[in-house]
N, C-alpha and C. Protein backbone atom coordinates (compact mmCIF):
# COMPACT_ATOMS: atom_id res chain seq x y z
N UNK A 1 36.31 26.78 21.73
CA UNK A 1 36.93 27.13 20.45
C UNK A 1 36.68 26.02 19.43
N UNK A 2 36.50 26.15 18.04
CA UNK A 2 35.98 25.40 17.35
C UNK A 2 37.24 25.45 16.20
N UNK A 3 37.76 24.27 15.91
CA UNK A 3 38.94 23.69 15.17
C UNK A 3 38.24 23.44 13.82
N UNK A 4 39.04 23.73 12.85
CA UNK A 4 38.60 22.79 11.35
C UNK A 4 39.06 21.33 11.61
N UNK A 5 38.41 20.14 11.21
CA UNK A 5 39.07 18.83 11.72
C UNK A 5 38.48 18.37 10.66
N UNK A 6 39.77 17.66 9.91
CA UNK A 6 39.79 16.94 8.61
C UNK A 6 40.87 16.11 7.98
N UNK A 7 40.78 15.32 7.34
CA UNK A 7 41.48 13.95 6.79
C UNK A 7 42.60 15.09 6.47
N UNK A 8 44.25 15.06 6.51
CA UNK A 8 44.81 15.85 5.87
C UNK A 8 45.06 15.55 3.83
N UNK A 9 45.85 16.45 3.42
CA UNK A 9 46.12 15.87 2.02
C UNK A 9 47.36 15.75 2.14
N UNK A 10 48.01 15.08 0.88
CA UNK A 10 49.38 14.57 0.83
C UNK A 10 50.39 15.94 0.72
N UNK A 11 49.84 17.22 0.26
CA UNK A 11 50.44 18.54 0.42
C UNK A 11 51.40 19.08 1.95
N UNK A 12 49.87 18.54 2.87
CA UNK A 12 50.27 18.39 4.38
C UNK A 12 50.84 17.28 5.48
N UNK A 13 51.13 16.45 4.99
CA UNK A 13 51.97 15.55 5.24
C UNK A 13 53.13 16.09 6.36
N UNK A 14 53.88 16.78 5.23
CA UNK A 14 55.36 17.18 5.61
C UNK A 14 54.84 17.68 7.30
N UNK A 15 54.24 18.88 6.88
CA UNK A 15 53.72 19.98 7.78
C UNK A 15 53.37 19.29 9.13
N UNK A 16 52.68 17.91 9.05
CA UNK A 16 52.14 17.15 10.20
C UNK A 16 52.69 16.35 10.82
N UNK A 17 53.85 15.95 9.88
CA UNK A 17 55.12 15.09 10.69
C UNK A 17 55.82 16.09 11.37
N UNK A 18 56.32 17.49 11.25
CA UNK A 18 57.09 18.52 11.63
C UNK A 18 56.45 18.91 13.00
N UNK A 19 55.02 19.00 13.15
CA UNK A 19 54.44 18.64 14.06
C UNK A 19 54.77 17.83 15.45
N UNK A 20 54.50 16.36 14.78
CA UNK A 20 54.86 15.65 15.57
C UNK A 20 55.93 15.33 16.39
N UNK A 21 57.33 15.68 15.29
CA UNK A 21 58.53 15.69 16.01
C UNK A 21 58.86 16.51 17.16
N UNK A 22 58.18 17.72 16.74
CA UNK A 22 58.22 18.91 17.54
C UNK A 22 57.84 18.73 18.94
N UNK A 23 56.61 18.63 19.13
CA UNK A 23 55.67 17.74 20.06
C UNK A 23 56.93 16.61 21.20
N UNK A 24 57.07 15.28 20.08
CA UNK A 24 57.59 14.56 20.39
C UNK A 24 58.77 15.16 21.31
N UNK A 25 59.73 15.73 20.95
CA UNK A 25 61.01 16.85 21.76
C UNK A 25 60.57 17.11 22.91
N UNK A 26 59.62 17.74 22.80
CA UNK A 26 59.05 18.61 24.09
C UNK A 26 58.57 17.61 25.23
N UNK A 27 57.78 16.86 24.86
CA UNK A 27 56.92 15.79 25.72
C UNK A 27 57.46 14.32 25.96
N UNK A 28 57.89 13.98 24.69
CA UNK A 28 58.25 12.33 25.16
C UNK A 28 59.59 12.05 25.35
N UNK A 29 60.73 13.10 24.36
CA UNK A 29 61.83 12.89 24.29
C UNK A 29 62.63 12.38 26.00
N UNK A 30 62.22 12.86 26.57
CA UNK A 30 62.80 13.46 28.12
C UNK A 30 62.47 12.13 28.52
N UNK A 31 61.67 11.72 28.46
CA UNK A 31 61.41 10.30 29.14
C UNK A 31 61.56 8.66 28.54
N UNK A 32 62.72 9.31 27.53
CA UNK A 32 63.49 8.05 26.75
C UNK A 32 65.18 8.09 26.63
N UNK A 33 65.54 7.07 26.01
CA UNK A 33 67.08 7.01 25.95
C UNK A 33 66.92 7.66 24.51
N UNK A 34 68.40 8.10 24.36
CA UNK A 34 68.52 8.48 22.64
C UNK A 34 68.14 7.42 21.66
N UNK A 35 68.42 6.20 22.38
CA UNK A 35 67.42 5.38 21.39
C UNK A 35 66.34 5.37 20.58
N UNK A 36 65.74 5.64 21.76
CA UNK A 36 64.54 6.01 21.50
C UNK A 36 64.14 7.10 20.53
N UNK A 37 64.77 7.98 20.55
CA UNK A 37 64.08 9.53 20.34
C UNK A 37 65.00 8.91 18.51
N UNK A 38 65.54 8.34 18.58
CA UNK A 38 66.41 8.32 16.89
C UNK A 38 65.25 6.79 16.44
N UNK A 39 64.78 6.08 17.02
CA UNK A 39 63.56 5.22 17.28
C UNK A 39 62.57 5.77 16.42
N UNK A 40 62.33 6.84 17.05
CA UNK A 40 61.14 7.08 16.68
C UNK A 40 61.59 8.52 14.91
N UNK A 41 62.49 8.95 15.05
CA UNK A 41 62.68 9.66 13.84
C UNK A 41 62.73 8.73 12.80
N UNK A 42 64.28 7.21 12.66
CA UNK A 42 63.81 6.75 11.75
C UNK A 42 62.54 6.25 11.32
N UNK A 43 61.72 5.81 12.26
CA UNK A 43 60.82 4.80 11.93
C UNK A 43 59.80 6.13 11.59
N UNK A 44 59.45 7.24 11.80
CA UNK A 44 58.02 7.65 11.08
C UNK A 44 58.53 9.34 10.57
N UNK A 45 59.47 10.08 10.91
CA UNK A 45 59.60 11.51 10.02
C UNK A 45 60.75 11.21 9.25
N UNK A 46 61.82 10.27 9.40
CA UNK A 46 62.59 10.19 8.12
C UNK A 46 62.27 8.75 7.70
N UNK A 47 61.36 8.52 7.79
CA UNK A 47 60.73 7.12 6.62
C UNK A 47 59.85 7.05 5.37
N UNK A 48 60.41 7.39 4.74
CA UNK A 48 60.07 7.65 3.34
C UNK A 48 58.98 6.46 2.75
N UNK A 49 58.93 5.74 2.97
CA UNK A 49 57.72 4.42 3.09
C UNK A 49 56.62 4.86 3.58
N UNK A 50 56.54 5.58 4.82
CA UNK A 50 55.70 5.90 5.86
C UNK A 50 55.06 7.43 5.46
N UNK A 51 56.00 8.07 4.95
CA UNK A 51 55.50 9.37 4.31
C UNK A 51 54.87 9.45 2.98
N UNK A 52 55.25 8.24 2.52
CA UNK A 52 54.51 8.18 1.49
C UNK A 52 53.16 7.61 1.43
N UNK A 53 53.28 6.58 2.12
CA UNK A 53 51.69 5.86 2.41
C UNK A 53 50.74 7.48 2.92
N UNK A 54 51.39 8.39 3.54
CA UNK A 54 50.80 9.53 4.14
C UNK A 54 50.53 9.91 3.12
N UNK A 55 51.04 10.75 2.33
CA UNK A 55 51.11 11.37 1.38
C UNK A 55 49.63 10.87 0.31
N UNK A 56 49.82 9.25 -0.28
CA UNK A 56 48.94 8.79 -0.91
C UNK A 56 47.50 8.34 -0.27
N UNK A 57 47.81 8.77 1.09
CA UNK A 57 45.99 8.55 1.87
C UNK A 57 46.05 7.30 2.25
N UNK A 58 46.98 6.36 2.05
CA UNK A 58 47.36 4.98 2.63
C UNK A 58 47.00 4.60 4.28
N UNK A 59 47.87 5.65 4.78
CA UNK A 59 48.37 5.77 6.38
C UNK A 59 47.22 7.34 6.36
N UNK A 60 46.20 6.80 6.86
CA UNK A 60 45.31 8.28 6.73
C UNK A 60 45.91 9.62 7.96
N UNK A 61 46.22 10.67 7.96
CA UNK A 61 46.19 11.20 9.40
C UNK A 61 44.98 12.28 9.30
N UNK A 62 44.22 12.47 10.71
CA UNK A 62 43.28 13.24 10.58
C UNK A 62 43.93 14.77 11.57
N UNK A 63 43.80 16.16 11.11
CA UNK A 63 44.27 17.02 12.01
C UNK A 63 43.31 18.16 12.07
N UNK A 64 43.73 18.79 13.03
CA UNK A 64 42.78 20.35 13.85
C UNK A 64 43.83 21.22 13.41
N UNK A 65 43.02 22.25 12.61
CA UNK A 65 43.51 23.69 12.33
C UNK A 65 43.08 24.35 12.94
N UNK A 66 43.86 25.80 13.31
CA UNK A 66 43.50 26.73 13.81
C UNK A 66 43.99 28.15 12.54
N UNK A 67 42.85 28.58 12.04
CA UNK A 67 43.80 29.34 10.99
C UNK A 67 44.71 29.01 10.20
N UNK A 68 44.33 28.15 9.60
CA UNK A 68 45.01 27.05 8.30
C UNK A 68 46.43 26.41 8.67
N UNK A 69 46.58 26.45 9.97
CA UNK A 69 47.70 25.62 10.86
C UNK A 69 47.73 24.93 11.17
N UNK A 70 48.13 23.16 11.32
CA UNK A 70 48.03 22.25 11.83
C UNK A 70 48.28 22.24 13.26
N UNK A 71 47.58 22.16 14.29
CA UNK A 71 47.90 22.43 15.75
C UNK A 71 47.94 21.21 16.33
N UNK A 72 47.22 20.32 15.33
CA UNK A 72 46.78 18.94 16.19
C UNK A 72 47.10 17.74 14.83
N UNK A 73 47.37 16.44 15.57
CA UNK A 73 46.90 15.24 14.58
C UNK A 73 46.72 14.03 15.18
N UNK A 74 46.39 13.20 14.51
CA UNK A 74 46.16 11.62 14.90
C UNK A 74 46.47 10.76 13.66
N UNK A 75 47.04 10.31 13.47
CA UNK A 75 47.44 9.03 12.33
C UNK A 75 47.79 8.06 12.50
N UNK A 76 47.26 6.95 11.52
CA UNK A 76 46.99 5.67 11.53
C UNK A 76 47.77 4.86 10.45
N UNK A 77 48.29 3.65 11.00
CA UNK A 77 48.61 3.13 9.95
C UNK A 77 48.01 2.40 9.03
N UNK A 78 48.29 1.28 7.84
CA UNK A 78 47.90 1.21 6.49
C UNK A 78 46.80 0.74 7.36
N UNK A 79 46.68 -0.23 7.97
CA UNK A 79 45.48 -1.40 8.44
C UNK A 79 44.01 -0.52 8.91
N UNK A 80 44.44 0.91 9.30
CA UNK A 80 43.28 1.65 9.26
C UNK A 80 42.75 1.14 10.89
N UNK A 81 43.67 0.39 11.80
CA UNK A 81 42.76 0.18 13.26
C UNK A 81 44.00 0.38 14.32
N UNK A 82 44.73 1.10 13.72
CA UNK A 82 45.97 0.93 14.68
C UNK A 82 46.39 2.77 14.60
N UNK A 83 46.49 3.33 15.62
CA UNK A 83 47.01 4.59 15.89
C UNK A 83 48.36 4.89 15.71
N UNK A 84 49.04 5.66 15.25
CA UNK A 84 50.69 5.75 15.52
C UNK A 84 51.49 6.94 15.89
N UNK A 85 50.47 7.89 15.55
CA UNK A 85 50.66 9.28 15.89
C UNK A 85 49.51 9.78 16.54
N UNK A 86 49.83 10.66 17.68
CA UNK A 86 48.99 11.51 18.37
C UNK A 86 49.18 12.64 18.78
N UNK A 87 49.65 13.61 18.08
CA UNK A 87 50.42 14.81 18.89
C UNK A 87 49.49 16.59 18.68
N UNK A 88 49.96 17.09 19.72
CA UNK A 88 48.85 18.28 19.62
C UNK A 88 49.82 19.39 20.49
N UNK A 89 49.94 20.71 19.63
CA UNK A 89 51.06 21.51 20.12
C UNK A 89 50.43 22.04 21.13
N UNK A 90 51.96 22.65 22.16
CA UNK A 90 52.03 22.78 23.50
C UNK A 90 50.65 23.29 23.25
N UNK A 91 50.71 24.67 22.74
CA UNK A 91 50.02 25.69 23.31
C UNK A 91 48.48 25.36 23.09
N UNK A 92 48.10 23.86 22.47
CA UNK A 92 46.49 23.75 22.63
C UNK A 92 46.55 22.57 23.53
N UNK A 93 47.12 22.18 24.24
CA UNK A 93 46.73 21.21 24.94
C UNK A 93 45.40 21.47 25.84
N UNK A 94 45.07 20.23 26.44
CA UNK A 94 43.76 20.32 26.82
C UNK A 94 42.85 21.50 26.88
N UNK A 95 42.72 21.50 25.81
CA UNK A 95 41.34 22.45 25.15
C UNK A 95 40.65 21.22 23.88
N UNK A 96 40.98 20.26 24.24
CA UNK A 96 39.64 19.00 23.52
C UNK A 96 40.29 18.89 21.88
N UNK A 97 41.59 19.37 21.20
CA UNK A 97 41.81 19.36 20.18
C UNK A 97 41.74 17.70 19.85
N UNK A 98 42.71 17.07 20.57
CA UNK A 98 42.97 15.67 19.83
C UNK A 98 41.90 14.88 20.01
N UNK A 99 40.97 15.28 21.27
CA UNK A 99 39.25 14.53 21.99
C UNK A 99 38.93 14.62 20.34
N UNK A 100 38.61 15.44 19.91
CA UNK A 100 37.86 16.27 18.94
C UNK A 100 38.56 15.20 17.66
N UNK A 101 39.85 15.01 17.34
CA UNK A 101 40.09 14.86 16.01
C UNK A 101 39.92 13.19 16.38
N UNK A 102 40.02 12.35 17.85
CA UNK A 102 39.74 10.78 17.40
C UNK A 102 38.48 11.02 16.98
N UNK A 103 36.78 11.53 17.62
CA UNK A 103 35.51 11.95 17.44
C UNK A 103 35.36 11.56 15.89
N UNK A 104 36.24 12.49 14.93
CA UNK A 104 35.90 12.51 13.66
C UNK A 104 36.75 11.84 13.10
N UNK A 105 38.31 11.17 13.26
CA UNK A 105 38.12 10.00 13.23
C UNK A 105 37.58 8.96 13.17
N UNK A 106 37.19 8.50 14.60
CA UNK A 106 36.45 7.17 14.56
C UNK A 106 35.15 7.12 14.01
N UNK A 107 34.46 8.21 13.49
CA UNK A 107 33.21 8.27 13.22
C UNK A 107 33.36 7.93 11.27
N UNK A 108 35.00 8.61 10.96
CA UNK A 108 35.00 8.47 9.30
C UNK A 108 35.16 6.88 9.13
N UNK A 109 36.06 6.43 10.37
CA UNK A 109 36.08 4.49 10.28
C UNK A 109 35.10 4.10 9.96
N UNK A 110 34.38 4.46 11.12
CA UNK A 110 33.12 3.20 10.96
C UNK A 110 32.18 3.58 9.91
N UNK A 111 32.16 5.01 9.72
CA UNK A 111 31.32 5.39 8.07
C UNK A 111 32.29 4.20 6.84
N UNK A 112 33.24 4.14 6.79
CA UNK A 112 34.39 3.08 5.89
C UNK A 112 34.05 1.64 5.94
N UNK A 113 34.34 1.45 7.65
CA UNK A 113 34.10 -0.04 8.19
C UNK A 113 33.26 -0.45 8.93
N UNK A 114 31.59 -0.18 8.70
CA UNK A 114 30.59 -0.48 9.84
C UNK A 114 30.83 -1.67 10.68
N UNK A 115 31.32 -2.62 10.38
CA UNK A 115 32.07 -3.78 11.10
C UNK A 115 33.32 -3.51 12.15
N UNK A 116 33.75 -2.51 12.01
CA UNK A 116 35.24 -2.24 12.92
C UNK A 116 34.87 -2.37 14.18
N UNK A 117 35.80 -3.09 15.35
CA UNK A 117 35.20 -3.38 16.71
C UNK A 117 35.92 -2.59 17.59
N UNK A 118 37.37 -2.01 17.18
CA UNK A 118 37.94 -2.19 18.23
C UNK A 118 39.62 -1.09 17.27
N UNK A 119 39.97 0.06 18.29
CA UNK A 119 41.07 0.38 17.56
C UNK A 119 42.65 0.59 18.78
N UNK A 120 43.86 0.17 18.54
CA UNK A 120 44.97 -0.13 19.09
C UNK A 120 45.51 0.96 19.07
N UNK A 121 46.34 1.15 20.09
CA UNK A 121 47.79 2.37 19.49
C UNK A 121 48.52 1.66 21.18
N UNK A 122 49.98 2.06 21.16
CA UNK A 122 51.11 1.99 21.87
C UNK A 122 50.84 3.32 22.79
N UNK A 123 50.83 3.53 23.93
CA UNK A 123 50.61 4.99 23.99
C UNK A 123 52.40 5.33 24.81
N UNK A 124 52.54 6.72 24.89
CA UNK A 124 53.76 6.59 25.18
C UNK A 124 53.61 6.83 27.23
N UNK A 125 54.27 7.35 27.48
CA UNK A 125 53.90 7.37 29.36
C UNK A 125 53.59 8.53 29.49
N UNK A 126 53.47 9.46 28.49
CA UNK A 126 53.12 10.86 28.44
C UNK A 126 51.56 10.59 28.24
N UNK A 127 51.50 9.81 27.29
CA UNK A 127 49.92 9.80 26.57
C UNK A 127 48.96 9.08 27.51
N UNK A 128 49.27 8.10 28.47
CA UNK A 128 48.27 7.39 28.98
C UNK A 128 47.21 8.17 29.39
N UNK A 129 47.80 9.44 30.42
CA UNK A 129 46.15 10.08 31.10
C UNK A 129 44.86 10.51 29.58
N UNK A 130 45.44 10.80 28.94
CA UNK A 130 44.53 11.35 27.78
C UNK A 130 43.75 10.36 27.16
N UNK A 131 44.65 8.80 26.77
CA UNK A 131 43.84 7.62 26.44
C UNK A 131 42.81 7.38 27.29
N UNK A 132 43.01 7.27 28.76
CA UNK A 132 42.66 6.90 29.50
C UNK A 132 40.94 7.86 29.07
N UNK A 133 41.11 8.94 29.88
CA UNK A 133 40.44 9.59 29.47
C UNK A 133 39.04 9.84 28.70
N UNK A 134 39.49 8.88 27.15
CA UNK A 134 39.06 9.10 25.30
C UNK A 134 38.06 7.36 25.84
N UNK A 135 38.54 6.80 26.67
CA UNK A 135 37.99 5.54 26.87
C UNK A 135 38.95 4.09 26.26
N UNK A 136 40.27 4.44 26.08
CA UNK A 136 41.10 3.50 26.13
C UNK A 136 41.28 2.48 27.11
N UNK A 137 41.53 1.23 26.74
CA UNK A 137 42.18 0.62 28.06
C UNK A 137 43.12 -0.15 27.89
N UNK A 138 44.35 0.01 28.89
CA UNK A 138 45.60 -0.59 28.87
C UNK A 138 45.27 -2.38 28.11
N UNK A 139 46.17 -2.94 28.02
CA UNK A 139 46.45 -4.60 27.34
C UNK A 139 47.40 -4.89 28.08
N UNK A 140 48.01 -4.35 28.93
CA UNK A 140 49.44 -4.48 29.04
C UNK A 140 50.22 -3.56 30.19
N UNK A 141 51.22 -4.28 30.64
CA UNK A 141 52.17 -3.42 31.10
C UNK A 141 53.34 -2.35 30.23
N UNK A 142 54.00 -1.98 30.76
CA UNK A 142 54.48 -0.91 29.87
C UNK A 142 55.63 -2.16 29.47
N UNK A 143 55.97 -1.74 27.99
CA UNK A 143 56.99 -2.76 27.74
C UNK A 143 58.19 -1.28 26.99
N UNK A 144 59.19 -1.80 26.40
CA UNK A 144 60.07 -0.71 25.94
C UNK A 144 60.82 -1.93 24.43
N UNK A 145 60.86 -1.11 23.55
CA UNK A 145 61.22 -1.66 22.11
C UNK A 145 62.51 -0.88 21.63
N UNK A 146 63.40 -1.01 21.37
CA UNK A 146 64.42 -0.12 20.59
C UNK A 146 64.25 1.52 21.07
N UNK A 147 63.93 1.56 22.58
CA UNK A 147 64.16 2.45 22.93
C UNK A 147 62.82 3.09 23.20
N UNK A 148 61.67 2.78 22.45
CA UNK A 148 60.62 3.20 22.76
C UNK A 148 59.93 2.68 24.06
N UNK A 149 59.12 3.36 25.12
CA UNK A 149 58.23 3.04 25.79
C UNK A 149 56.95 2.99 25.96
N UNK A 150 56.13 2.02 26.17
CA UNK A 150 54.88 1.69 25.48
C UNK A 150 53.87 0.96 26.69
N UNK A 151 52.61 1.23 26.17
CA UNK A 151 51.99 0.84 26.96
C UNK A 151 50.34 0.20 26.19
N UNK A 152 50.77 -0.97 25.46
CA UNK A 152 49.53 -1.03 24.31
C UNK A 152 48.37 -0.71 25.10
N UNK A 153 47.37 -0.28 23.98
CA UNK A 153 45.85 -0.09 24.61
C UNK A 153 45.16 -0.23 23.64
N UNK A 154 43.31 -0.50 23.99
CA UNK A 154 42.80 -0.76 22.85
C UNK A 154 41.51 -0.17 23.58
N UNK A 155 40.73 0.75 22.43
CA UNK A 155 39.34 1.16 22.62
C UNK A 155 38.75 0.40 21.57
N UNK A 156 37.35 0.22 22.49
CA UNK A 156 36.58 -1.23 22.09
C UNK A 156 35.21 -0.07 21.54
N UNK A 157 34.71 -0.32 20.50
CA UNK A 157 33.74 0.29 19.66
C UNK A 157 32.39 -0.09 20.11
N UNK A 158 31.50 0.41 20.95
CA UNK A 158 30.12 0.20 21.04
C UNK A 158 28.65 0.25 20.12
N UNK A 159 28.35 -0.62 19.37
CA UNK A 159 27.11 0.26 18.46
C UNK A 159 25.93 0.06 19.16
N UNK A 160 25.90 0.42 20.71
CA UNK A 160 23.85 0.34 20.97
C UNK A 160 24.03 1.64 21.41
């Protein structure tokens, strides 16, 4: 199946955080304290800082439509090498949506930053098999922050 996969606009913002939370409920919530799960609302769907950098193309997120629906996303924060969102609804999971949206991702980076070596994200204990997967590799043991659980990783950029 073949996804539209593209930088979103600040129109879709809202639509892609609603997403994520959604996602987030289903998959990660369960395997945190309420800390956590209010963790992760203030800090990126009720953060108005964060939605806005979205909004203005700051914090880029890239997503997969299916029929002008956001099914999938990946977003980054301002620094442009750091992941913060990764979420892709139930019903497309592994069918290559999010494979597909780092692909054109990392390919719009390095069209941006031919120099970029190397990109970070936290993954949660849900996300590791999929990093794993994309060619991530752990930094770390799992650590836990204000409720969040984490497991930094970093994919290292090859140009031969």
């Amino acid at each position: 199946m073949m996804y539209e996969i593209r930088k979103i606009n600040g129109s879709e913002v809202l639509e892609a955080l609603a997403l994520a939370l959604e996602v987030f409920m289903q998959f990660e919530a369960p395997d945190y304290q309420p800390e956590g799960v209010e963790t992760f609302k203030r800090d990126i769907v009720q953060n108005n800082d964060f939605i806005s950098n979205c909004q203005q193309g700051i914090s880029p997120i890239y997503a997969a439509f299916d029929a002008g629906k956001i099914i999938g996303i990946i977003g980054l924060r301002s620094n442009r090498t750091h992941i913060n969102l990764a979420f892709t609804k139930k019903e497309y999971h592994r069918q290559g949506v999010a494979s597909s949206i780092f692909r054109y991702l990392l390919a719009d980076l390095i069209k941006d930053n031919p120099a970029l070596k190397e990109i970070t994200l936290n993954s949660s204990p849900y996300g590791i098999p999929f990093y794993l997967h994309i060619g991530f590799e752990p930094l770390s043991d799992e650590q836990e922050i204000d409720g969040i659980r984490f497991t930094p990783m970093k994919f290292t950029i090859n140009y031969d």
